[in-house]
C-alpha atoms as a PDB file:
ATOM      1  CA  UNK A   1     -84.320 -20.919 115.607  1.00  0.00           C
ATOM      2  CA  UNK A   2     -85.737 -18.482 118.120  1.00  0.00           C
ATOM      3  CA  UNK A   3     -84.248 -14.557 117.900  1.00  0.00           C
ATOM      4  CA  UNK A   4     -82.599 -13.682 121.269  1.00  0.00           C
ATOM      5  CA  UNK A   5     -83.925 -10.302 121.358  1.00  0.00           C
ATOM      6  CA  UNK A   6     -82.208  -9.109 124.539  1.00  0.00           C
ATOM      7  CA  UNK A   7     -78.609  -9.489 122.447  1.00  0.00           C
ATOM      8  CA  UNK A   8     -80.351  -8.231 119.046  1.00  0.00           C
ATOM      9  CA  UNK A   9     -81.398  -4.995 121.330  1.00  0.00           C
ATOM     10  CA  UNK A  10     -77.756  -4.684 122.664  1.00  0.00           C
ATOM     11  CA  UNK A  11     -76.087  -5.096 119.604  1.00  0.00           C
ATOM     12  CA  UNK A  12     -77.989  -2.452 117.820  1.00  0.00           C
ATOM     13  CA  UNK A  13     -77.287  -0.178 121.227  1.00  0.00           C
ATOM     14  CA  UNK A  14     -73.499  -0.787 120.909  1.00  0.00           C
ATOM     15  CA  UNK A  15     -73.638   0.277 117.305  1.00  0.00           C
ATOM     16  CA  UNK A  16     -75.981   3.286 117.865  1.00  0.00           C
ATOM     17  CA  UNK A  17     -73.088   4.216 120.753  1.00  0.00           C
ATOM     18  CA  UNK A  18     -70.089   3.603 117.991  1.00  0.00           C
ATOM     19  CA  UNK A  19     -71.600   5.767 115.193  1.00  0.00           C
ATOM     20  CA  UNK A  20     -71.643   9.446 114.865  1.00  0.00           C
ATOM     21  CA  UNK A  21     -75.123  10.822 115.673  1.00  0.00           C
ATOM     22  CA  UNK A  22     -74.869  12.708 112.285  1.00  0.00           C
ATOM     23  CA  UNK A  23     -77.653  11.520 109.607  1.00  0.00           C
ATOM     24  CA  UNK A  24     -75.276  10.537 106.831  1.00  0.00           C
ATOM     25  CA  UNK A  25     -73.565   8.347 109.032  1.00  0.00           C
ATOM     26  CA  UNK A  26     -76.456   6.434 110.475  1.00  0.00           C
ATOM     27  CA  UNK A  27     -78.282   5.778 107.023  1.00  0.00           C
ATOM     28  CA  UNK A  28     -74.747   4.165 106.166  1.00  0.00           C
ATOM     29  CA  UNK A  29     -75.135   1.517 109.157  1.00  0.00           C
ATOM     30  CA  UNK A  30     -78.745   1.354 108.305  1.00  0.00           C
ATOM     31  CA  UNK A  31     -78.216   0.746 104.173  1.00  0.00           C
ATOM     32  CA  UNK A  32     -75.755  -1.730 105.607  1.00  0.00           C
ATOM     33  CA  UNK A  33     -76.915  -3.660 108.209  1.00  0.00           C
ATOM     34  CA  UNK A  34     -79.960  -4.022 105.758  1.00  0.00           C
ATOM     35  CA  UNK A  35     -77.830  -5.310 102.728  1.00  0.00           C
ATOM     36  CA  UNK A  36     -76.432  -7.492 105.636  1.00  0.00           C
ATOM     37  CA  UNK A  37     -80.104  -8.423 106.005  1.00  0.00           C
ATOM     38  CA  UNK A  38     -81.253  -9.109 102.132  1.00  0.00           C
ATOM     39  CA  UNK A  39     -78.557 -11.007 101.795  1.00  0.00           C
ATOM     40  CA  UNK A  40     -79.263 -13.379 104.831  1.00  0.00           C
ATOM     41  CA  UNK A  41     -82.973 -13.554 103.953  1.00  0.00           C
ATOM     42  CA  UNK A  42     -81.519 -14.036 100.151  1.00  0.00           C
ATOM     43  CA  UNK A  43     -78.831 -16.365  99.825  1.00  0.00           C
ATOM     44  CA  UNK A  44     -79.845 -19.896 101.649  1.00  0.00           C
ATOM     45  CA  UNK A  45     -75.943 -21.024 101.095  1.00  0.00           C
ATOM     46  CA  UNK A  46     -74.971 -18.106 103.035  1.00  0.00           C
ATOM     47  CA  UNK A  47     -77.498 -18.416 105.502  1.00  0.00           C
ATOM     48  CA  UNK A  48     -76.695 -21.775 106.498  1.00  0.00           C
ATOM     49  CA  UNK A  49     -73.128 -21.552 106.284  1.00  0.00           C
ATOM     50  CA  UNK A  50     -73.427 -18.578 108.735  1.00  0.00           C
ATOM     51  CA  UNK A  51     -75.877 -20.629 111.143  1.00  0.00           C
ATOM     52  CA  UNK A  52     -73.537 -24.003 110.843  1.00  0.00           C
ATOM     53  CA  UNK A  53     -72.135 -24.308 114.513  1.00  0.00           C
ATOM     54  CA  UNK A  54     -69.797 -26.581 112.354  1.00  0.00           C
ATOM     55  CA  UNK A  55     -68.170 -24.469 110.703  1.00  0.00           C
ATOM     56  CA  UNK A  56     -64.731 -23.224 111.653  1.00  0.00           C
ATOM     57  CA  UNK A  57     -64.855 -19.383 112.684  1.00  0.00           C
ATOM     58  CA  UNK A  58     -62.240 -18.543 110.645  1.00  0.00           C
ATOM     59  CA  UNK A  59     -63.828 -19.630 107.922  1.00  0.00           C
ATOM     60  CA  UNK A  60     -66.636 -17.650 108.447  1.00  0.00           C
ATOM     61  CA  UNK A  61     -64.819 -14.482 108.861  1.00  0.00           C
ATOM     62  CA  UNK A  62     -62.912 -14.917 105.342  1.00  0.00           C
ATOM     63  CA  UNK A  63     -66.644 -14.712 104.646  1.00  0.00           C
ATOM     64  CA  UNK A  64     -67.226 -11.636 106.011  1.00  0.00           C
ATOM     65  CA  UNK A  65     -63.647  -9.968 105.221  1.00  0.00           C
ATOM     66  CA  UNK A  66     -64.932 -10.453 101.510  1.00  0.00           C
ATOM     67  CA  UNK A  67     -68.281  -9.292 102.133  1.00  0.00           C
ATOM     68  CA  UNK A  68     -67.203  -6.213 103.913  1.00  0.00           C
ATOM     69  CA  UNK A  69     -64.454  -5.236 100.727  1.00  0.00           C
ATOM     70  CA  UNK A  70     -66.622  -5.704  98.186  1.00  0.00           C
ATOM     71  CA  UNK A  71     -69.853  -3.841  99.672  1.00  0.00           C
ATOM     72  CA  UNK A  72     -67.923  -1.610 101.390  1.00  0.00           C
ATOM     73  CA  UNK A  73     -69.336  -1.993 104.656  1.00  0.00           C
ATOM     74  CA  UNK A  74     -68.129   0.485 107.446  1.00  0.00           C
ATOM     75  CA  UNK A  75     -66.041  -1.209 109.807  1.00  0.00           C
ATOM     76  CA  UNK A  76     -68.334  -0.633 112.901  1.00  0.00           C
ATOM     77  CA  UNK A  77     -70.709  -2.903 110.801  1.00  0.00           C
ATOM     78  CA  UNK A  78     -68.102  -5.111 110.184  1.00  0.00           C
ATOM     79  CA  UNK A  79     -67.289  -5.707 113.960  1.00  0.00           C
ATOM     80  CA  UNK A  80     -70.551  -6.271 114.257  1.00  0.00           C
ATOM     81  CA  UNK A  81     -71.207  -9.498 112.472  1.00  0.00           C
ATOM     82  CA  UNK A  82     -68.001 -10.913 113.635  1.00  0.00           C
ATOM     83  CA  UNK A  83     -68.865 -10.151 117.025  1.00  0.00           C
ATOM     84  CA  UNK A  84     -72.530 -12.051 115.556  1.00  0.00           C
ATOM     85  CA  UNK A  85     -71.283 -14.678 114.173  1.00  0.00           C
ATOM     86  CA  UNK A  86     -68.138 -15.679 116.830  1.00  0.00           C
ATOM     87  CA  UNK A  87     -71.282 -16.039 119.680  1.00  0.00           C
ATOM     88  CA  UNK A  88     -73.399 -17.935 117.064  1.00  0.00           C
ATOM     89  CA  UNK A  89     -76.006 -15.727 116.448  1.00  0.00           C
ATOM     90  CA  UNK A  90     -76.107 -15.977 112.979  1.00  0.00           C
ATOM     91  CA  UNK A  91     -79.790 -15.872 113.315  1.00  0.00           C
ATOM     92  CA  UNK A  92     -80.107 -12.126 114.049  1.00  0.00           C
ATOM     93  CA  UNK A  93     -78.878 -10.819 110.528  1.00  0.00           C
ATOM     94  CA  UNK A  94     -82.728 -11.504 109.922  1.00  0.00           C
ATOM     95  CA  UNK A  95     -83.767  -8.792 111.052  1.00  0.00           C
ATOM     96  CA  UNK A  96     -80.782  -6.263 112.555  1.00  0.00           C
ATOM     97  CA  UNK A  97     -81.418  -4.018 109.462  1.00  0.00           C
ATOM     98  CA  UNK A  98     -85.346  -3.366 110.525  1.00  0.00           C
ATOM     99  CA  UNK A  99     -84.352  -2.885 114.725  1.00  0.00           C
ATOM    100  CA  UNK A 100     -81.421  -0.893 113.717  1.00  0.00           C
ATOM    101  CA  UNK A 101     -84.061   1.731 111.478  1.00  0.00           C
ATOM    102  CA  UNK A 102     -86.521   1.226 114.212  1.00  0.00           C
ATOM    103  CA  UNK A 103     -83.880   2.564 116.192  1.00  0.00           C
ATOM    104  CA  UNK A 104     -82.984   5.333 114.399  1.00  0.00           C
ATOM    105  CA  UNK A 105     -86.391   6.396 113.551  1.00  0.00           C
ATOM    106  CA  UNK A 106     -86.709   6.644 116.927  1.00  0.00           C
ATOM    107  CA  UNK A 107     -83.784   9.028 117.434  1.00  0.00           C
ATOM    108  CA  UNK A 108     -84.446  11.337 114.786  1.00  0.00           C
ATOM    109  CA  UNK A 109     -88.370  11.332 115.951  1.00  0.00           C
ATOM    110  CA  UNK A 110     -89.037  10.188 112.163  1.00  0.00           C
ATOM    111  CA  UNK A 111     -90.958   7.531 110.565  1.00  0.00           C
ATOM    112  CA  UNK A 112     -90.634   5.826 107.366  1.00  0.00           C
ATOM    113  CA  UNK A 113     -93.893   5.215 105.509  1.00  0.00           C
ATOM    114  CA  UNK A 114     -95.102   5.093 102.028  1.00  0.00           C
ATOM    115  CA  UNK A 115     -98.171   6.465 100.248  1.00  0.00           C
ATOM    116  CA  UNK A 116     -99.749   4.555  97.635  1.00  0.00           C
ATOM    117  CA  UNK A 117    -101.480   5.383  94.093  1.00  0.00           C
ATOM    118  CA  UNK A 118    -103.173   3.808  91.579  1.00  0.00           C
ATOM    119  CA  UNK A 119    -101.986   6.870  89.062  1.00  0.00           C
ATOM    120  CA  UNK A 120     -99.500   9.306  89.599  1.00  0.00           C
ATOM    121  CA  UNK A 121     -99.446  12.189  91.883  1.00  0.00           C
ATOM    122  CA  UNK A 122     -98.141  15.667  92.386  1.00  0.00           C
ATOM    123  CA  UNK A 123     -95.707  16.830  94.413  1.00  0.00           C
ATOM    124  CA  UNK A 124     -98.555  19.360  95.815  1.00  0.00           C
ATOM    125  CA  UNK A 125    -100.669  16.668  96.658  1.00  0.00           C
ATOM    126  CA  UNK A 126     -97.773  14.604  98.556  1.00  0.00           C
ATOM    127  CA  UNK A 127     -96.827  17.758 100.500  1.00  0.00           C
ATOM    128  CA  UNK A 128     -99.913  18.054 101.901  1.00  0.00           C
ATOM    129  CA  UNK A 129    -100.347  14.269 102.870  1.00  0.00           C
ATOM    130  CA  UNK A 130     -97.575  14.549 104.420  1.00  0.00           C
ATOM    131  CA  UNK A 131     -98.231  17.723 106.688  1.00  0.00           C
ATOM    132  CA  UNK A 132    -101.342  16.204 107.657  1.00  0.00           C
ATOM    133  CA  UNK A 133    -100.415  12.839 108.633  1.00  0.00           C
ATOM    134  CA  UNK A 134     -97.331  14.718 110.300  1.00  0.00           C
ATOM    135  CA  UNK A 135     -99.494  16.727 112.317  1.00  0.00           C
ATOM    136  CA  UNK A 136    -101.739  13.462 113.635  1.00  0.00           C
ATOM    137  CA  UNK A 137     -98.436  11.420 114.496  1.00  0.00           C
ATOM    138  CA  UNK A 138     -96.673  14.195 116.250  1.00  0.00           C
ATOM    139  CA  UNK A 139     -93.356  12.911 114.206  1.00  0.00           C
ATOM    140  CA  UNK A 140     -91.498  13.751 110.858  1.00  0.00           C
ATOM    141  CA  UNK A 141     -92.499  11.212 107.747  1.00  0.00           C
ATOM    142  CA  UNK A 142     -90.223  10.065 105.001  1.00  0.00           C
ATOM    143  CA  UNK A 143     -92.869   8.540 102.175  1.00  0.00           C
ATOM    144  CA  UNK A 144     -91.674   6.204  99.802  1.00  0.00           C
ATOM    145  CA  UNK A 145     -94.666   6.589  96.627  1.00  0.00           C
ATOM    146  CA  UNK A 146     -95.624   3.701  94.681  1.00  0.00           C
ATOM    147  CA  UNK A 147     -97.573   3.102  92.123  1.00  0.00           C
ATOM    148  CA  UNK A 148    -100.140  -0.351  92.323  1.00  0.00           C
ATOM    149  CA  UNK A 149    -102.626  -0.223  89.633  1.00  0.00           C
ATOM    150  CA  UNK A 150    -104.953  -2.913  91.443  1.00  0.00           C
ATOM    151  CA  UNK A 151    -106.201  -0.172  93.957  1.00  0.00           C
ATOM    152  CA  UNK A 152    -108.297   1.344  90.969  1.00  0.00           C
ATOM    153  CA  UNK A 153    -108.416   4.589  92.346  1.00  0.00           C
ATOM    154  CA  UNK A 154    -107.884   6.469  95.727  1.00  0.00           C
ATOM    155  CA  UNK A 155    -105.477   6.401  98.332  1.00  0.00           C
ATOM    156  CA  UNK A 156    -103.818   4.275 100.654  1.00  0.00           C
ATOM    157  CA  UNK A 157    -101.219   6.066 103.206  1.00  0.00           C
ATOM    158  CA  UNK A 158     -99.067   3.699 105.467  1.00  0.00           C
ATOM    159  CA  UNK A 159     -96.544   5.632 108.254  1.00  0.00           C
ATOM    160  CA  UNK A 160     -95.469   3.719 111.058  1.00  0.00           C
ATOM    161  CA  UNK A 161     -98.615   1.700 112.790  1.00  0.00           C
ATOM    162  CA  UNK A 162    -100.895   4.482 111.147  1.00  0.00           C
ATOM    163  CA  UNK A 163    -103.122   2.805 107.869  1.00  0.00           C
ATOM    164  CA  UNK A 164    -105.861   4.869 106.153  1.00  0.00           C
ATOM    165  CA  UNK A 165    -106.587   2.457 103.027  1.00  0.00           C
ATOM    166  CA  UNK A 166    -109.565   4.631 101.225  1.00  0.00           C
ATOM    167  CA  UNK A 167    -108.478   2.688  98.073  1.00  0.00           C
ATOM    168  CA  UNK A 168    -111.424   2.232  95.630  1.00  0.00           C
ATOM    169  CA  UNK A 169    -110.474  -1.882  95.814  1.00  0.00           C
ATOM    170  CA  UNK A 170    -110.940  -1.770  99.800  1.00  0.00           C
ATOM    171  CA  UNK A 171    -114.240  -0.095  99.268  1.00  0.00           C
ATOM    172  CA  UNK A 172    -115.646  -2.501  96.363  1.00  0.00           C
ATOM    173  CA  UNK A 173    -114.214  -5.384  98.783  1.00  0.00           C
ATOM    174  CA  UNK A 174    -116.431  -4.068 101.972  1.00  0.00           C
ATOM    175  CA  UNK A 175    -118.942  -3.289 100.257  1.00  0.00           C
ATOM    176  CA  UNK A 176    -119.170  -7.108  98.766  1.00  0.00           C
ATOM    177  CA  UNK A 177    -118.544  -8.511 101.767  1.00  0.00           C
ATOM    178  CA  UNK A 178    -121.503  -6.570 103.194  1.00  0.00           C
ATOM    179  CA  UNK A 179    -123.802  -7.540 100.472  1.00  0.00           C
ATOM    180  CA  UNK A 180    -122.843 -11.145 100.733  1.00  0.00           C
ATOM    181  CA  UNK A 181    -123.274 -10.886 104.376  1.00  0.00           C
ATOM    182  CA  UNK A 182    -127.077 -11.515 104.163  1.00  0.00           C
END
């Protein structure tokens, strides 16, 4: 089933305009619209109960009633997939959590990216990763650091649409491909 973004775009609007442009308050919609999310992408019974034209509305706000009381999901978010599911787009709790943290990101000028090790690093060393890729995006960066083994050694930084992979793996990889090549 095909994503209507035009309504995905105006939901996310209408719950940008309900919310309190305080931080706190928009990480709550975002932790929840992306629970919302996992769940959807998760559970295939509650996926396709959801997406059943079939099935009574009603029913499928019990659903949601339940869901909301035992995640604790602000009300705004609750109105939200009611308002989803009554117009049977089901099919947008795919992907609301990512356009509603596009969204934000957007607001707060910030971008959520992740560096990536092989070993550990130091908080020195993530500081000034972070001021430099910073200063070549023009926005604030929230990294998420991971730890993958498999790169061998090296670095790989991801922020937004902004790669630099100088993992020792990506350079063995070229530089096989490029002796292979002949």
């Amino acid at each position: 089933m095909k994503i209507d973004k035009k309504s995905l775009k105006r939901i996310v609007k209408v719950l940008l305009n309900k919310v309190p442009k305080e931080e706190a308050a928009l990480i709550k919609i975002s932790d929840d619209l992306t629970l919302i999310q996992e769940i959807y992408r998760k559970d295939k019974d509650f996926r396709n109960f959801i997406l059943n034209p079939s099935a009574p509305y009603e029913d499928k706000k019990k659903i949601i009633d339940s869901l909301s009381e035992k995640a604790g999901l602000d009300p705004v978010v609750k109105e939200a997939l009611e308002y989803i599911v009554k117009t049977n787009k089901g099919n947008l709790l795919k992907i609301i959590g990512d356009e509603f943290r596009f969204e934000v990101e957007k607001f707060f000028a910030t971008v959520k990216g992740e560096i990536i090790t092989a070993y550990p690093i130091d908080e020195e060393t993530i500081n000034s990763v972070k001021e430099v890729v910073e200063k070549k995006l023009g926005k604030k960066v929230e990294f998420d650091i991971k730890q993958d083994p498999s790169i061998i050694g090296g670095i790989i930084v991801k922020a937004g649409s902004y790669i630099l992979d100088s993992s020792l793996k990506t350079y063995l990889q070229k530089l096989e491909q490029q002796l292979t090549a002949f």
